[in-house]
C-alpha atoms as a PDB file:
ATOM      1  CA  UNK A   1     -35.842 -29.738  -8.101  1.00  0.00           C
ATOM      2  CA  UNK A   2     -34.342 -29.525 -11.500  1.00  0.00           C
ATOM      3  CA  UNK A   3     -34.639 -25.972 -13.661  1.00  0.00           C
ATOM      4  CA  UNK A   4     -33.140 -25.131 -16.784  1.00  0.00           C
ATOM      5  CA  UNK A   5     -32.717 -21.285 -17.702  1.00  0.00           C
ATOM      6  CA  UNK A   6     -31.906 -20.302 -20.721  1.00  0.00           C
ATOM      7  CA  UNK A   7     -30.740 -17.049 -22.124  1.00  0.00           C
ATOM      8  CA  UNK A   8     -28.947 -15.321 -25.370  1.00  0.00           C
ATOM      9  CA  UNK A   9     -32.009 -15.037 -27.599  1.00  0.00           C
ATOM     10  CA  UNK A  10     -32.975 -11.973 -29.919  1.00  0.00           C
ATOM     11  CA  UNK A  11     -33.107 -10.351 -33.184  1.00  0.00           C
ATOM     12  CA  UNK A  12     -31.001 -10.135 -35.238  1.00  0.00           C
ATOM     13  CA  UNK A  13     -30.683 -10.149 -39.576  1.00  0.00           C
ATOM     14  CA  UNK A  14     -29.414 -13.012 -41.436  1.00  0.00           C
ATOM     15  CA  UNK A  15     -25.964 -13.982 -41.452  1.00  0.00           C
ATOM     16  CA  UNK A  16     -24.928 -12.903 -37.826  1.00  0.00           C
ATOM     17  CA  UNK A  17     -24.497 -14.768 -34.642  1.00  0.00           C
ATOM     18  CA  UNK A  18     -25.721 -15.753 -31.696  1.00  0.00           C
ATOM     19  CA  UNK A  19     -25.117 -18.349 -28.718  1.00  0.00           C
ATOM     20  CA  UNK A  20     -27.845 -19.618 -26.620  1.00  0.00           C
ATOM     21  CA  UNK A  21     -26.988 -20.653 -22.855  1.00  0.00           C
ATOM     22  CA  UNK A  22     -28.757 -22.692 -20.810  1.00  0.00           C
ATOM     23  CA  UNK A  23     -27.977 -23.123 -16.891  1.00  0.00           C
ATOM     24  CA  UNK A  24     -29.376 -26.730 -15.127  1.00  0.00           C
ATOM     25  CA  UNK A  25     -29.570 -27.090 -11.225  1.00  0.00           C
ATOM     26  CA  UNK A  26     -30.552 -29.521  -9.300  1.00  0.00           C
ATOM     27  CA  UNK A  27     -28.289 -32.366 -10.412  1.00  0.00           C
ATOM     28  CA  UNK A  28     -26.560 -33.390 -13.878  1.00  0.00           C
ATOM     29  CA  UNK A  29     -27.434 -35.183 -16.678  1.00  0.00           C
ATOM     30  CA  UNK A  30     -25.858 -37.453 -19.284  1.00  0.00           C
ATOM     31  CA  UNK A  31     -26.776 -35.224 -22.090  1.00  0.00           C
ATOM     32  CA  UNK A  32     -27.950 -31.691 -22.466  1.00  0.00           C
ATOM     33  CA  UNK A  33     -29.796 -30.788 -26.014  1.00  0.00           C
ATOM     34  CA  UNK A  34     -32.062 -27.835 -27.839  1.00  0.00           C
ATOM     35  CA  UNK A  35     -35.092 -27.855 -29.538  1.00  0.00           C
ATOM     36  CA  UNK A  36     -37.034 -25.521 -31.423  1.00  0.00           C
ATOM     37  CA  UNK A  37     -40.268 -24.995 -32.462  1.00  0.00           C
ATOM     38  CA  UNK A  38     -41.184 -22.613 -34.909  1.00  0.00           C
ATOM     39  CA  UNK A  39     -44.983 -20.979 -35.438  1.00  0.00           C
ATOM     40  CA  UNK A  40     -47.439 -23.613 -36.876  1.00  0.00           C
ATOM     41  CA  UNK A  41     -44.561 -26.496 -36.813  1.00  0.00           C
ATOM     42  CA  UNK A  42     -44.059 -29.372 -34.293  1.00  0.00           C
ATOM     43  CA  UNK A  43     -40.786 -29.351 -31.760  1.00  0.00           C
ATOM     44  CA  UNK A  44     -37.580 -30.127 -33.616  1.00  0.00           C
ATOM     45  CA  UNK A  45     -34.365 -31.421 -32.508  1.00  0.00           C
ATOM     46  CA  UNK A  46     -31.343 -29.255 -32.895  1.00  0.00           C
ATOM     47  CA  UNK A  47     -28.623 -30.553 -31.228  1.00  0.00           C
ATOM     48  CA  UNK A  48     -27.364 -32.898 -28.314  1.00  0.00           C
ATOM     49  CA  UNK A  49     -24.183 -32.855 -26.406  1.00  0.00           C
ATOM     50  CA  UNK A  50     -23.377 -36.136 -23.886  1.00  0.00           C
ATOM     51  CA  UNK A  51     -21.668 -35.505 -20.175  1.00  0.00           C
ATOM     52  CA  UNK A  52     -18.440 -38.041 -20.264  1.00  0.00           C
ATOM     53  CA  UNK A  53     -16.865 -37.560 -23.803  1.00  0.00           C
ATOM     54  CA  UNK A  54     -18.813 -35.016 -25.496  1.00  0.00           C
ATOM     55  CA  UNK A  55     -20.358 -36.910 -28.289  1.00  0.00           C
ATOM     56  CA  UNK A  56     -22.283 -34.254 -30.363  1.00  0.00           C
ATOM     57  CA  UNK A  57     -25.116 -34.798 -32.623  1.00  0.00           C
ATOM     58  CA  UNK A  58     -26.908 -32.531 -34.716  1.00  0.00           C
ATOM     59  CA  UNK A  59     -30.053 -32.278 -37.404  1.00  0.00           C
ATOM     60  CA  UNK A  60     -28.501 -31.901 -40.684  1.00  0.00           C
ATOM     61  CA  UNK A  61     -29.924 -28.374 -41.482  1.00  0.00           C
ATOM     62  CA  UNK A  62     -27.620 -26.820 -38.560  1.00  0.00           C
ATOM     63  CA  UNK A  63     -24.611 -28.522 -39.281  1.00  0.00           C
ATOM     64  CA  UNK A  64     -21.364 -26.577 -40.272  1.00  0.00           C
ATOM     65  CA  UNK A  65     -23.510 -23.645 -38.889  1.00  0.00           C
ATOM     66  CA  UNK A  66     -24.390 -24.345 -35.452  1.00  0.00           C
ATOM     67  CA  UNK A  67     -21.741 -25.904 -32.414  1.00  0.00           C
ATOM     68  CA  UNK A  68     -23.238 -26.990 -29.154  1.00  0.00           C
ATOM     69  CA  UNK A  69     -20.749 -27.466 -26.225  1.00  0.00           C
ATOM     70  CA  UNK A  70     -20.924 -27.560 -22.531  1.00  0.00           C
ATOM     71  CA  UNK A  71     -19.072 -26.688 -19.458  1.00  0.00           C
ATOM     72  CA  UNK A  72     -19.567 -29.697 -16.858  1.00  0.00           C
ATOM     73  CA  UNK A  73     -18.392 -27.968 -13.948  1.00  0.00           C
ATOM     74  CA  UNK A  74     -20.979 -25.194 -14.648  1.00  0.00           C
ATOM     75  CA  UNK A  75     -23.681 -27.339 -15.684  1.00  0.00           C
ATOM     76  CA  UNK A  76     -24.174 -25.594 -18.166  1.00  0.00           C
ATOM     77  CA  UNK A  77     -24.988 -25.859 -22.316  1.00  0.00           C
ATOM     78  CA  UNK A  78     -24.209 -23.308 -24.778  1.00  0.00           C
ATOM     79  CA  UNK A  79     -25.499 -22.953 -28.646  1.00  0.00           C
ATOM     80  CA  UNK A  80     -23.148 -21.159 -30.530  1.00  0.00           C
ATOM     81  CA  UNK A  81     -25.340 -20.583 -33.955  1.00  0.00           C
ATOM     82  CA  UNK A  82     -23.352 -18.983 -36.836  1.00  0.00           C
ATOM     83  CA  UNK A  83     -24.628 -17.741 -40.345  1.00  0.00           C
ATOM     84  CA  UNK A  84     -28.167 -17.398 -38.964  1.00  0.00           C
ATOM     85  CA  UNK A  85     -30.959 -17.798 -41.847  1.00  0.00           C
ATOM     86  CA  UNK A  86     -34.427 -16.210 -41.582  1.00  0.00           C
ATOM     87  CA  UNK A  87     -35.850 -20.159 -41.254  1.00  0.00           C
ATOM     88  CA  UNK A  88     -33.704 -20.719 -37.792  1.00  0.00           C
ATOM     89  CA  UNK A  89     -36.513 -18.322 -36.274  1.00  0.00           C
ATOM     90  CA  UNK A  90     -37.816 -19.903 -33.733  1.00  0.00           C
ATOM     91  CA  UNK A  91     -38.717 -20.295 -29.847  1.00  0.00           C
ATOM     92  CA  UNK A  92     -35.368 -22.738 -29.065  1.00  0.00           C
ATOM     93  CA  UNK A  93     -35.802 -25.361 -26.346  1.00  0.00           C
ATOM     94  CA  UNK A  94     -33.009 -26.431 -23.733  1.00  0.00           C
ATOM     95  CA  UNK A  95     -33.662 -30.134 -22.564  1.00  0.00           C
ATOM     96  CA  UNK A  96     -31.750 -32.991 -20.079  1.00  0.00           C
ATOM     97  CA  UNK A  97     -32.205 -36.678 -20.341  1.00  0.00           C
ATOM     98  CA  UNK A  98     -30.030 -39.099 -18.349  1.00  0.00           C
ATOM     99  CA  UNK A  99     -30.568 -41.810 -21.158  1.00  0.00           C
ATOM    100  CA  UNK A 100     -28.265 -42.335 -24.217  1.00  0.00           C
ATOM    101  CA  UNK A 101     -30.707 -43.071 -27.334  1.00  0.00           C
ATOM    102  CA  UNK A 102     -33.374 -41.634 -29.421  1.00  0.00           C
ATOM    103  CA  UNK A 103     -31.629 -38.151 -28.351  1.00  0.00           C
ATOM    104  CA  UNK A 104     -33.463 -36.510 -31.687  1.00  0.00           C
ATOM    105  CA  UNK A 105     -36.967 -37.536 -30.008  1.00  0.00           C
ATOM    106  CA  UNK A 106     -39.259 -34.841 -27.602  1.00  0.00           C
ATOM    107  CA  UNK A 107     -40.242 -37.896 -25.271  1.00  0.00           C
ATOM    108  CA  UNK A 108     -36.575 -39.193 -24.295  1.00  0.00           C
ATOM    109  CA  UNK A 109     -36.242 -35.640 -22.046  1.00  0.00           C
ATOM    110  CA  UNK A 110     -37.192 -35.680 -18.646  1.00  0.00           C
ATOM    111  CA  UNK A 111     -36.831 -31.388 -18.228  1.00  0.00           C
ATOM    112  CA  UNK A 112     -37.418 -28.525 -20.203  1.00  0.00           C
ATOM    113  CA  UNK A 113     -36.284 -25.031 -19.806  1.00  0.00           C
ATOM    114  CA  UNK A 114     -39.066 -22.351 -20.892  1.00  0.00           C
ATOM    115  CA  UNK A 115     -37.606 -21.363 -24.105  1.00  0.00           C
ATOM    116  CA  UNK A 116     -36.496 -18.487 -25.840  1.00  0.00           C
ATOM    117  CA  UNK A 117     -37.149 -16.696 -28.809  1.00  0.00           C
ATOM    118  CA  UNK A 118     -34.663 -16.203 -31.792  1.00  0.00           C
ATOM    119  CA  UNK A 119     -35.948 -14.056 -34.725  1.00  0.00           C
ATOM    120  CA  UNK A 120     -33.406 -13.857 -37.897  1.00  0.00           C
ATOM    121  CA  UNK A 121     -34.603 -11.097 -40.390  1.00  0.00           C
ATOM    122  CA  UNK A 122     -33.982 -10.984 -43.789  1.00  0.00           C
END
C-alpha cells in the first residue's frame, strides 16, 4: 500500500524559509510533485521532480523562489521554498504518478499525501 507523509509546514512572516518533505512507501515512482490549494481556490501545481535524471518543472509564480529535489534512495521529495510571500499560504499537496506528461494536471497522480498547511504573514 502506497502512503505519502509529509511534514515541514508552519507559520512563518514573509520573506523566510521553509522546506516541505514528503516520505513515499510502498514502491517508487517516476515523478514525485506538490500541489497546493489555497481557501476558496482550486488545486494548483507547484512543482514536479522525475526519478532517472531529475527533470524539474515548476509553475512560473515559484520559480527562482522555490527548488524541489529528491533523494531516490530515501524515497523521498523535499520543497525547499525561499522568499515566502503572504499568497504562497496554502494547504501544499505531495503527489506520485508513474507517467511522464501532463505533470501540471490533478488527474495524472495516482497518490496523495494528506497535506499540510503553510501560512506566510505579512
Amino acid at each position: 500500500q502506497v502512503q505519502l507523509v509529509e511534514s515541514g509546514g508552519g507559520l512563518v512572516q514573509a520573506g523566510v524559509s521553509l522546506r516541505l518533505s514528503c516520505a513515499a512507501s510502498g514502491r517508487t515512482f517516476s515523478v514525485m510533485g506538490w500541489f497546493r490549494q489555497a481557501p476558496g481556490k482550486e488545486r494548483e501545481f507547484v512543482a514536479a521532480i522525475g526519478w532517472g535524471r531529475g527533470n524539474t518543472y515548476y509553475t512560473d509564480s515559484v520559480k527562482e523562489r522555490f527548488t524541489i529535489s529528491r533523494d531516490n534512495a530515501k524515497n523521498t521529495v523535499y520543497l525547499q521554498m525561499n522568499s515566502l510571500k503572504p499568497e504562497d499560504t496554502a494547504v501544499y499537496y505531495c503527489a506520485v504518478t508513474s507517467r511522464l506528461s501532463r505533470l501540471t494536471t490533478t488527474a495524472t497522480y495516482d497518490y496523495w499525501g494528506q497535506g499540510t498547511q503553510v501560512t506566510v504573514s505579512s
